[in-house]
N, C-alpha and C. Protein backbone atom coordinates (compact mmCIF):
# COMPACT_ATOMS: atom_id res chain seq x y z
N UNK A 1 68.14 126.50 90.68
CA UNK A 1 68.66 125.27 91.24
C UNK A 1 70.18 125.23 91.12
N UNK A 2 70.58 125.79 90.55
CA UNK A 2 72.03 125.82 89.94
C UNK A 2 72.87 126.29 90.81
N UNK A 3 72.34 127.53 91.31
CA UNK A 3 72.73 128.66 92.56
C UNK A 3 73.06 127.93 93.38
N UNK A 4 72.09 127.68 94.02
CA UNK A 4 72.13 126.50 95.12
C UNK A 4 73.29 125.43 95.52
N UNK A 5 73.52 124.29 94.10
CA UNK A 5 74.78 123.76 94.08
C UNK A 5 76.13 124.55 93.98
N UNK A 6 76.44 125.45 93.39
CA UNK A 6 77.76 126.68 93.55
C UNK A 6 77.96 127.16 94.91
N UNK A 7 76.89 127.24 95.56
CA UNK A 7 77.38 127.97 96.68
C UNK A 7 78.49 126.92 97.68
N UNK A 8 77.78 125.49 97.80
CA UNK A 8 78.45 124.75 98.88
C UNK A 8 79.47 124.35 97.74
N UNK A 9 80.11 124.11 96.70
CA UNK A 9 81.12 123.82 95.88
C UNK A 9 81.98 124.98 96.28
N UNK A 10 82.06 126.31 96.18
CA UNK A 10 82.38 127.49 96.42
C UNK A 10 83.16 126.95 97.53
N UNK A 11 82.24 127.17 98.50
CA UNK A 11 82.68 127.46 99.72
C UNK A 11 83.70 125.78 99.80
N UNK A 12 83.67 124.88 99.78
CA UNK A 12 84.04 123.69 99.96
C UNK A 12 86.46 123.83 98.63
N UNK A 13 85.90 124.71 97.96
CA UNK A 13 87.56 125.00 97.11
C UNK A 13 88.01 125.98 98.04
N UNK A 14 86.99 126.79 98.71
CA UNK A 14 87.95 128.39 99.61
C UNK A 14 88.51 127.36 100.92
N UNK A 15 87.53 126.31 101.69
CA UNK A 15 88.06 125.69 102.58
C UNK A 15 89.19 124.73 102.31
N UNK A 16 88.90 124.06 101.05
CA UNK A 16 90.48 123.50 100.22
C UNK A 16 91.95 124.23 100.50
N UNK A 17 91.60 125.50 99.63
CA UNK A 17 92.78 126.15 99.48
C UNK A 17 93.02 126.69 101.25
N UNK A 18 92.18 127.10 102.42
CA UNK A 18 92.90 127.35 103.26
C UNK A 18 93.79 126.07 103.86
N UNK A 19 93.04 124.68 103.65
CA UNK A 19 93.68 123.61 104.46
C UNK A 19 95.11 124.02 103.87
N UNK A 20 95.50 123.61 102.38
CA UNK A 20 96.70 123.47 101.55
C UNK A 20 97.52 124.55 102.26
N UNK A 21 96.66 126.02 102.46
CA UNK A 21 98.09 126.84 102.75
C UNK A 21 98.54 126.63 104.27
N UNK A 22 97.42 126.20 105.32
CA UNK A 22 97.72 125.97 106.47
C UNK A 22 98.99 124.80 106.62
N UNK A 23 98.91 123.57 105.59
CA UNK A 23 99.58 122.46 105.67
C UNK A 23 101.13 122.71 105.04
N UNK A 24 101.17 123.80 104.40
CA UNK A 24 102.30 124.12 103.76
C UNK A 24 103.11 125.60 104.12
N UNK A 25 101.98 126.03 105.25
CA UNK A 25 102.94 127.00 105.50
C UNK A 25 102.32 128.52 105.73
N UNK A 26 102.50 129.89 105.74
CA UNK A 26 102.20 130.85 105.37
C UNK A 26 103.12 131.26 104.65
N UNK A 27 103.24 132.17 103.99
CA UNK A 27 104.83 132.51 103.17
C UNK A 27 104.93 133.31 104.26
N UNK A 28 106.80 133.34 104.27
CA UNK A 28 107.72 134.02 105.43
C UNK A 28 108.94 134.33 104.59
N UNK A 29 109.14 135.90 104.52
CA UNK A 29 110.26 136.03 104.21
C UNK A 29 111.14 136.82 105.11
N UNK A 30 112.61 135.64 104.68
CA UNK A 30 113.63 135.74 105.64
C UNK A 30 114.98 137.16 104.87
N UNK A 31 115.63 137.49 105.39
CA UNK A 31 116.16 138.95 105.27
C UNK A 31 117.44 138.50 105.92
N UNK A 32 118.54 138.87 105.29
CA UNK A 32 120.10 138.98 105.89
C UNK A 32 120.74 139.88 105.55
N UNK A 33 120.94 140.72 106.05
CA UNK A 33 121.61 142.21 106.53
C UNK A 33 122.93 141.91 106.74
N UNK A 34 123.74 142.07 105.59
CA UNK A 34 125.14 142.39 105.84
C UNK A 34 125.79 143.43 106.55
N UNK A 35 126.10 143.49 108.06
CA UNK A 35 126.14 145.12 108.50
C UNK A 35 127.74 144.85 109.16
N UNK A 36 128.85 143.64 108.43
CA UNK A 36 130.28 143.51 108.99
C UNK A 36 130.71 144.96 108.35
N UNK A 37 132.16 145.15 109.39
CA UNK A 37 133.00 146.19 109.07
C UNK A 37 133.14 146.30 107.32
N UNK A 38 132.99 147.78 107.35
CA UNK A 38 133.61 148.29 105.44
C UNK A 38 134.75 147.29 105.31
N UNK A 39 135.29 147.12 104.24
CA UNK A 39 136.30 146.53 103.73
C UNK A 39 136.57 145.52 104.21
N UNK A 40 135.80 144.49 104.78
CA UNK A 40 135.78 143.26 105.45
C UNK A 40 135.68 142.21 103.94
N UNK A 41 135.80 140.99 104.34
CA UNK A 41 135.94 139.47 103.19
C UNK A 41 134.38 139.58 103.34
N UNK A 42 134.17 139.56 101.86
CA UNK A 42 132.51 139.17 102.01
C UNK A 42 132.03 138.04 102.64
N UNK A 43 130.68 138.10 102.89
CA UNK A 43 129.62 137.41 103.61
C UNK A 43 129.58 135.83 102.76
N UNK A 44 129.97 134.84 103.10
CA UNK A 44 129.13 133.48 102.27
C UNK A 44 128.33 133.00 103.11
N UNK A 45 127.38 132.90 102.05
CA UNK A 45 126.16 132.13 103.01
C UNK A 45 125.74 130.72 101.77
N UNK A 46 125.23 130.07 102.93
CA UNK A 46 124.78 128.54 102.27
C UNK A 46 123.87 128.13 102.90
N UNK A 47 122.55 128.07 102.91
CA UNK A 47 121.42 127.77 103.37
C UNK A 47 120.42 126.40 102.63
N UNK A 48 119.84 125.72 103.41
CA UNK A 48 119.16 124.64 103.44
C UNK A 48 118.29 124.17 104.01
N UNK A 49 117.31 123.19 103.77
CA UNK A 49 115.97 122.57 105.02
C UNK A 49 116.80 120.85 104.62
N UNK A 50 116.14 120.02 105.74
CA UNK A 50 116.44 118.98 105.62
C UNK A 50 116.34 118.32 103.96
N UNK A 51 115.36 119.45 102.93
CA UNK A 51 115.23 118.49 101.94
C UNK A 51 115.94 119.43 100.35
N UNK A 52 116.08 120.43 100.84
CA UNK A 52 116.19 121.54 99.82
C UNK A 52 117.55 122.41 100.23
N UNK A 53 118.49 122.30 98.99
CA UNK A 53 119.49 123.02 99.05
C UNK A 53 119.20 124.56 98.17
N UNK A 54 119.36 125.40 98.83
CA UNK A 54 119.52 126.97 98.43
C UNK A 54 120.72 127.55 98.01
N UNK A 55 120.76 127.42 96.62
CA UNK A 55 122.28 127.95 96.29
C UNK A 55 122.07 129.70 95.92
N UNK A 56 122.84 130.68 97.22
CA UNK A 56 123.15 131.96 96.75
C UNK A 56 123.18 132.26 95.84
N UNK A 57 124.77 131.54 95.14
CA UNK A 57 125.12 132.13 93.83
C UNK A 57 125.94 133.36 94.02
N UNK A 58 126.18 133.98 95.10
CA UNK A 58 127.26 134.98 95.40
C UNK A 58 127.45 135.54 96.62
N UNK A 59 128.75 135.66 97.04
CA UNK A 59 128.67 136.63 98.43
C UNK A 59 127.97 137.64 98.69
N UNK A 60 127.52 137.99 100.22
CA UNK A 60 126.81 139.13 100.45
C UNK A 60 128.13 140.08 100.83
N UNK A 61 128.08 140.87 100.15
CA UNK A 61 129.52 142.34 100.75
C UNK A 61 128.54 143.13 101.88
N UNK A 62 129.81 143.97 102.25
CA UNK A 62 128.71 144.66 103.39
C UNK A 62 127.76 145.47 103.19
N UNK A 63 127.03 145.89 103.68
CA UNK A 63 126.23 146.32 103.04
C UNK A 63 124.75 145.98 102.28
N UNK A 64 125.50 144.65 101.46
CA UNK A 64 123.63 144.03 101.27
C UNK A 64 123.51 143.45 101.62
N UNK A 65 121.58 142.94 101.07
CA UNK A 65 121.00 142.11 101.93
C UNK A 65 121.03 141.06 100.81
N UNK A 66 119.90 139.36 101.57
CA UNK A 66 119.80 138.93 101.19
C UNK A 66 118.63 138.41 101.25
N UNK A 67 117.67 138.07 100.18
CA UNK A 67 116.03 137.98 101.23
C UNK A 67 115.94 136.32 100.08
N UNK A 68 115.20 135.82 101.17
CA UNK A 68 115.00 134.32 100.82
C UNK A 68 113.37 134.07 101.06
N UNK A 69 112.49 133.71 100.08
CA UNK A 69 110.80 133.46 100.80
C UNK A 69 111.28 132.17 100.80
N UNK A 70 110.40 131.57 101.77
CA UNK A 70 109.75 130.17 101.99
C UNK A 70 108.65 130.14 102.40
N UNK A 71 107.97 128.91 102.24
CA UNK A 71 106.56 129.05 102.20
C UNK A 71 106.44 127.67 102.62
N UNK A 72 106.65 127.56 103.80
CA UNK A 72 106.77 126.08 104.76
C UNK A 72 107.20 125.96 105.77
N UNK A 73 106.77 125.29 106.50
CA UNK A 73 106.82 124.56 108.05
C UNK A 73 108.27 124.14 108.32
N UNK A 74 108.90 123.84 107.29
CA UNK A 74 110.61 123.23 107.50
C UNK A 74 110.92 124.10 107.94
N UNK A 75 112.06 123.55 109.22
CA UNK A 75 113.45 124.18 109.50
C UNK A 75 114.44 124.79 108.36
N UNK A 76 115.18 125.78 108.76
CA UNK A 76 115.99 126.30 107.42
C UNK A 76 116.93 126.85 108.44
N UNK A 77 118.65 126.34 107.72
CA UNK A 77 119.33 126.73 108.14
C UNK A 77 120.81 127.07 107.60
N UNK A 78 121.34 128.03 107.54
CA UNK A 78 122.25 128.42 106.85
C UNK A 78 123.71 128.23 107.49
N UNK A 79 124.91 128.59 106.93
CA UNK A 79 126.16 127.95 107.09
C UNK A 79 126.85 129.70 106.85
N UNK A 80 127.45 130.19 107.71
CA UNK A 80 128.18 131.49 107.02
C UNK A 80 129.31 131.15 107.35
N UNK A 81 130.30 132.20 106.11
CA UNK A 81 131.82 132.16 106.36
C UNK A 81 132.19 133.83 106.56
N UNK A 82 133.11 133.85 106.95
CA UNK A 82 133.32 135.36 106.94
C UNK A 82 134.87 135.21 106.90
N UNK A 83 135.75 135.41 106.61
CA UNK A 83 137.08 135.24 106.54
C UNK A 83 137.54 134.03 107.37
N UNK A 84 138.31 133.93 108.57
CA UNK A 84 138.24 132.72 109.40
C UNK A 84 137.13 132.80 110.29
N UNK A 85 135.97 133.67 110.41
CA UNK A 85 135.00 132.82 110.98
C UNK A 85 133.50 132.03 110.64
N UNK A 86 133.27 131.23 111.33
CA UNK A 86 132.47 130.79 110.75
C UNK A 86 131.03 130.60 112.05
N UNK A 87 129.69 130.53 111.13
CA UNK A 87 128.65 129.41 112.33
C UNK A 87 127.60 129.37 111.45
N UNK A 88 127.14 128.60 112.41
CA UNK A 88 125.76 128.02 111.85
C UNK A 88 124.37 129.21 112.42
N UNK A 89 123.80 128.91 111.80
CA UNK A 89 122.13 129.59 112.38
C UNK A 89 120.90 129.25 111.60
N UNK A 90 119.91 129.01 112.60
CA UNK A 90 118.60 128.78 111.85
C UNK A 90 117.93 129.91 111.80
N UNK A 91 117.93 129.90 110.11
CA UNK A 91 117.47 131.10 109.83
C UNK A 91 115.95 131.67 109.75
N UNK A 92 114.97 130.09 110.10
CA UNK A 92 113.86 129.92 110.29
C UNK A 92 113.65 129.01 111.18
N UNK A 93 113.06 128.71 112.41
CA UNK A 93 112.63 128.14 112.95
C UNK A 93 110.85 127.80 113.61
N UNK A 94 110.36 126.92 112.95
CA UNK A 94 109.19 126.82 112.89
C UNK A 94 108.11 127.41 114.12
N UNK A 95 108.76 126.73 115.02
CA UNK A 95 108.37 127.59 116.80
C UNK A 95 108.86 128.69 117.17
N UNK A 96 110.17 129.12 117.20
CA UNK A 96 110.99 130.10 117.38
C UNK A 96 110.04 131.30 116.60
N UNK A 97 109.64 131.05 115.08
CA UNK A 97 109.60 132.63 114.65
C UNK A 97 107.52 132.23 114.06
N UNK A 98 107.08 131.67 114.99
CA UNK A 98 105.64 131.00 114.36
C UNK A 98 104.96 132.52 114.62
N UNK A 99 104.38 132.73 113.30
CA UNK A 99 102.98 134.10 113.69
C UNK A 99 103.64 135.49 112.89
N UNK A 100 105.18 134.83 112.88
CA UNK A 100 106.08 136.09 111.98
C UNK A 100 106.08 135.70 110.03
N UNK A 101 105.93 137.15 109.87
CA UNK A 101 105.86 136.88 108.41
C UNK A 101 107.27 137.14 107.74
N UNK A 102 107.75 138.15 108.30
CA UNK A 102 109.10 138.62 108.28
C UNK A 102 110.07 138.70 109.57
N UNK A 103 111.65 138.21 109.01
CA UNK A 103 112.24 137.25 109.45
C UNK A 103 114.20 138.57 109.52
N UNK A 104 114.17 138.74 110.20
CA UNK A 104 115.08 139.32 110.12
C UNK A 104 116.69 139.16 110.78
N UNK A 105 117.94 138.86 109.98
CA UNK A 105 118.72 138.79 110.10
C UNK A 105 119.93 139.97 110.14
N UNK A 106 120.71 139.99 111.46
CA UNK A 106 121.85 140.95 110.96
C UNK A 106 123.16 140.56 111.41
N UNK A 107 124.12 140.90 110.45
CA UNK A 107 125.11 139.72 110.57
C UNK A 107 126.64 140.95 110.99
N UNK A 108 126.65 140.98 112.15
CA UNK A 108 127.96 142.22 112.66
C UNK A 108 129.01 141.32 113.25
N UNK A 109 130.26 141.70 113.69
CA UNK A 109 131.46 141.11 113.58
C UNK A 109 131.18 140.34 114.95
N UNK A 110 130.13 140.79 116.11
CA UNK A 110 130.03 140.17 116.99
C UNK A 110 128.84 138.92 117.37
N UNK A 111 128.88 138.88 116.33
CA UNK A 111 127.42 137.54 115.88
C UNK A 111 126.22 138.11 115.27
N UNK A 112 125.15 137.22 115.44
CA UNK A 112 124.34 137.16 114.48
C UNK A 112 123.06 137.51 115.43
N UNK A 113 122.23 138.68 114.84
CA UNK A 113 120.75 139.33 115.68
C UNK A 113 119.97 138.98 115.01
N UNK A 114 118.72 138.65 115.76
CA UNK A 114 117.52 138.43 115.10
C UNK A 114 116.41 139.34 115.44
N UNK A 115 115.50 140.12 114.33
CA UNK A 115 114.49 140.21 115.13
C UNK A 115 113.21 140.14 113.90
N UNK A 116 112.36 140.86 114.22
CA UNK A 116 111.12 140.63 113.61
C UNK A 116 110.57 142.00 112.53
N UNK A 117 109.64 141.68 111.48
CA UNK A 117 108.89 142.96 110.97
C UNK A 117 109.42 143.83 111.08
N UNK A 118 108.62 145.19 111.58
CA UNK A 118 109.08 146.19 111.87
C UNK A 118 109.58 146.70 112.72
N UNK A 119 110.10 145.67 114.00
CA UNK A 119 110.24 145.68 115.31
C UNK A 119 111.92 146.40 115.04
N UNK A 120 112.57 147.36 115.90
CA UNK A 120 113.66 147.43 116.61
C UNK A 120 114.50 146.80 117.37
N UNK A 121 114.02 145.69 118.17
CA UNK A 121 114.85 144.93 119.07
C UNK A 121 115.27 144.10 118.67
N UNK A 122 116.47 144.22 118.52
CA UNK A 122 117.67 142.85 118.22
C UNK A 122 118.08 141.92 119.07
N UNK A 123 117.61 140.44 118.95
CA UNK A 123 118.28 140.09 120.10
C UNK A 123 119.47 139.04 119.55
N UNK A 124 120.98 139.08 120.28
CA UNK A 124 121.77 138.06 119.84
C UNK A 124 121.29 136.23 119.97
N UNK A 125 121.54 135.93 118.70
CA UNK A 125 120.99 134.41 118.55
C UNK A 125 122.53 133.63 118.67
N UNK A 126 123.58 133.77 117.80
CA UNK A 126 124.59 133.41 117.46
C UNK A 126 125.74 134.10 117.51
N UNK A 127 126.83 133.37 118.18
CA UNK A 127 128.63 134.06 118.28
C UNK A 127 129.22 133.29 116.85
N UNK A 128 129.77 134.21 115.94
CA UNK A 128 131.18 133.82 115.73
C UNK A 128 131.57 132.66 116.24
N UNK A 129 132.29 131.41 115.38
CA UNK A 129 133.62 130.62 115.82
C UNK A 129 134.95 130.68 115.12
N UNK A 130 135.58 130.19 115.18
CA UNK A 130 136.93 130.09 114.59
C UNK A 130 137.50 129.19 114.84
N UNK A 131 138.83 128.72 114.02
CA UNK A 131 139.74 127.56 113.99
C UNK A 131 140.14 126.99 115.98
């Protein structure tokens, strides 16, 4: 008799835990590829969702990366500086990158590429601004 009650309890925490992860997200991790000229002013980045501030804690130089998980439906969007230039980019976008687990950023003197996983194709998202 015991059996019996475990099974639909069972099954009733596995359907729990999928609602929770569906409602909160899949985890997605996001990737920023420092690929500016050698001897360039390092990379600052400052990233955020409407509710959560992400503090770096240090420039990216050229060369590295920077990988950020999130594990939610929020928008996320970061702030870069690069000597005098600057822009914005969403570095996650809920529709834009939905079904992707990995999130890929590359940050060259002529803006900012995005692409996916293991994919090759870069496509430009963002230019550079300046004063």
């Amino acid at each position: 008799m015991g059996t019996v009650f475990r099974f639909p309890l069972l099954l009733t925490l596995v359907l729990c835990s999928f609602f929770i992860e569906i409602a909160h997200g899949a985890p997605v991790n996001i990737t920023v590829i420092n690929s500016l000229p050698k001897d360039s002013p390092p990379l600052k980045l400052k990233c955020k969702t409407n509710v959560t501030y992400i503090d770096i804690g240090h420039p990216v130089n050229t060369g590295e990366v920077y990988i950020q998980n999130v594990k939610t439906n929020d928008l996320y969007f970061c702030n870069a500086m690069w000597g005098r230039y600057f822009a914005e980019f969403e570095s996650f976008e809920p529709k834009r990158d939905a079904g992707h687990d990995q999130i890929i950023w590359k940050v060259e003197k002529d803006g900012f590429f995005l692409s996916y996983g293991k994919s090759t194709k870069w496509t430009k998202e963002v230019d550079w601004e300046t004063d």
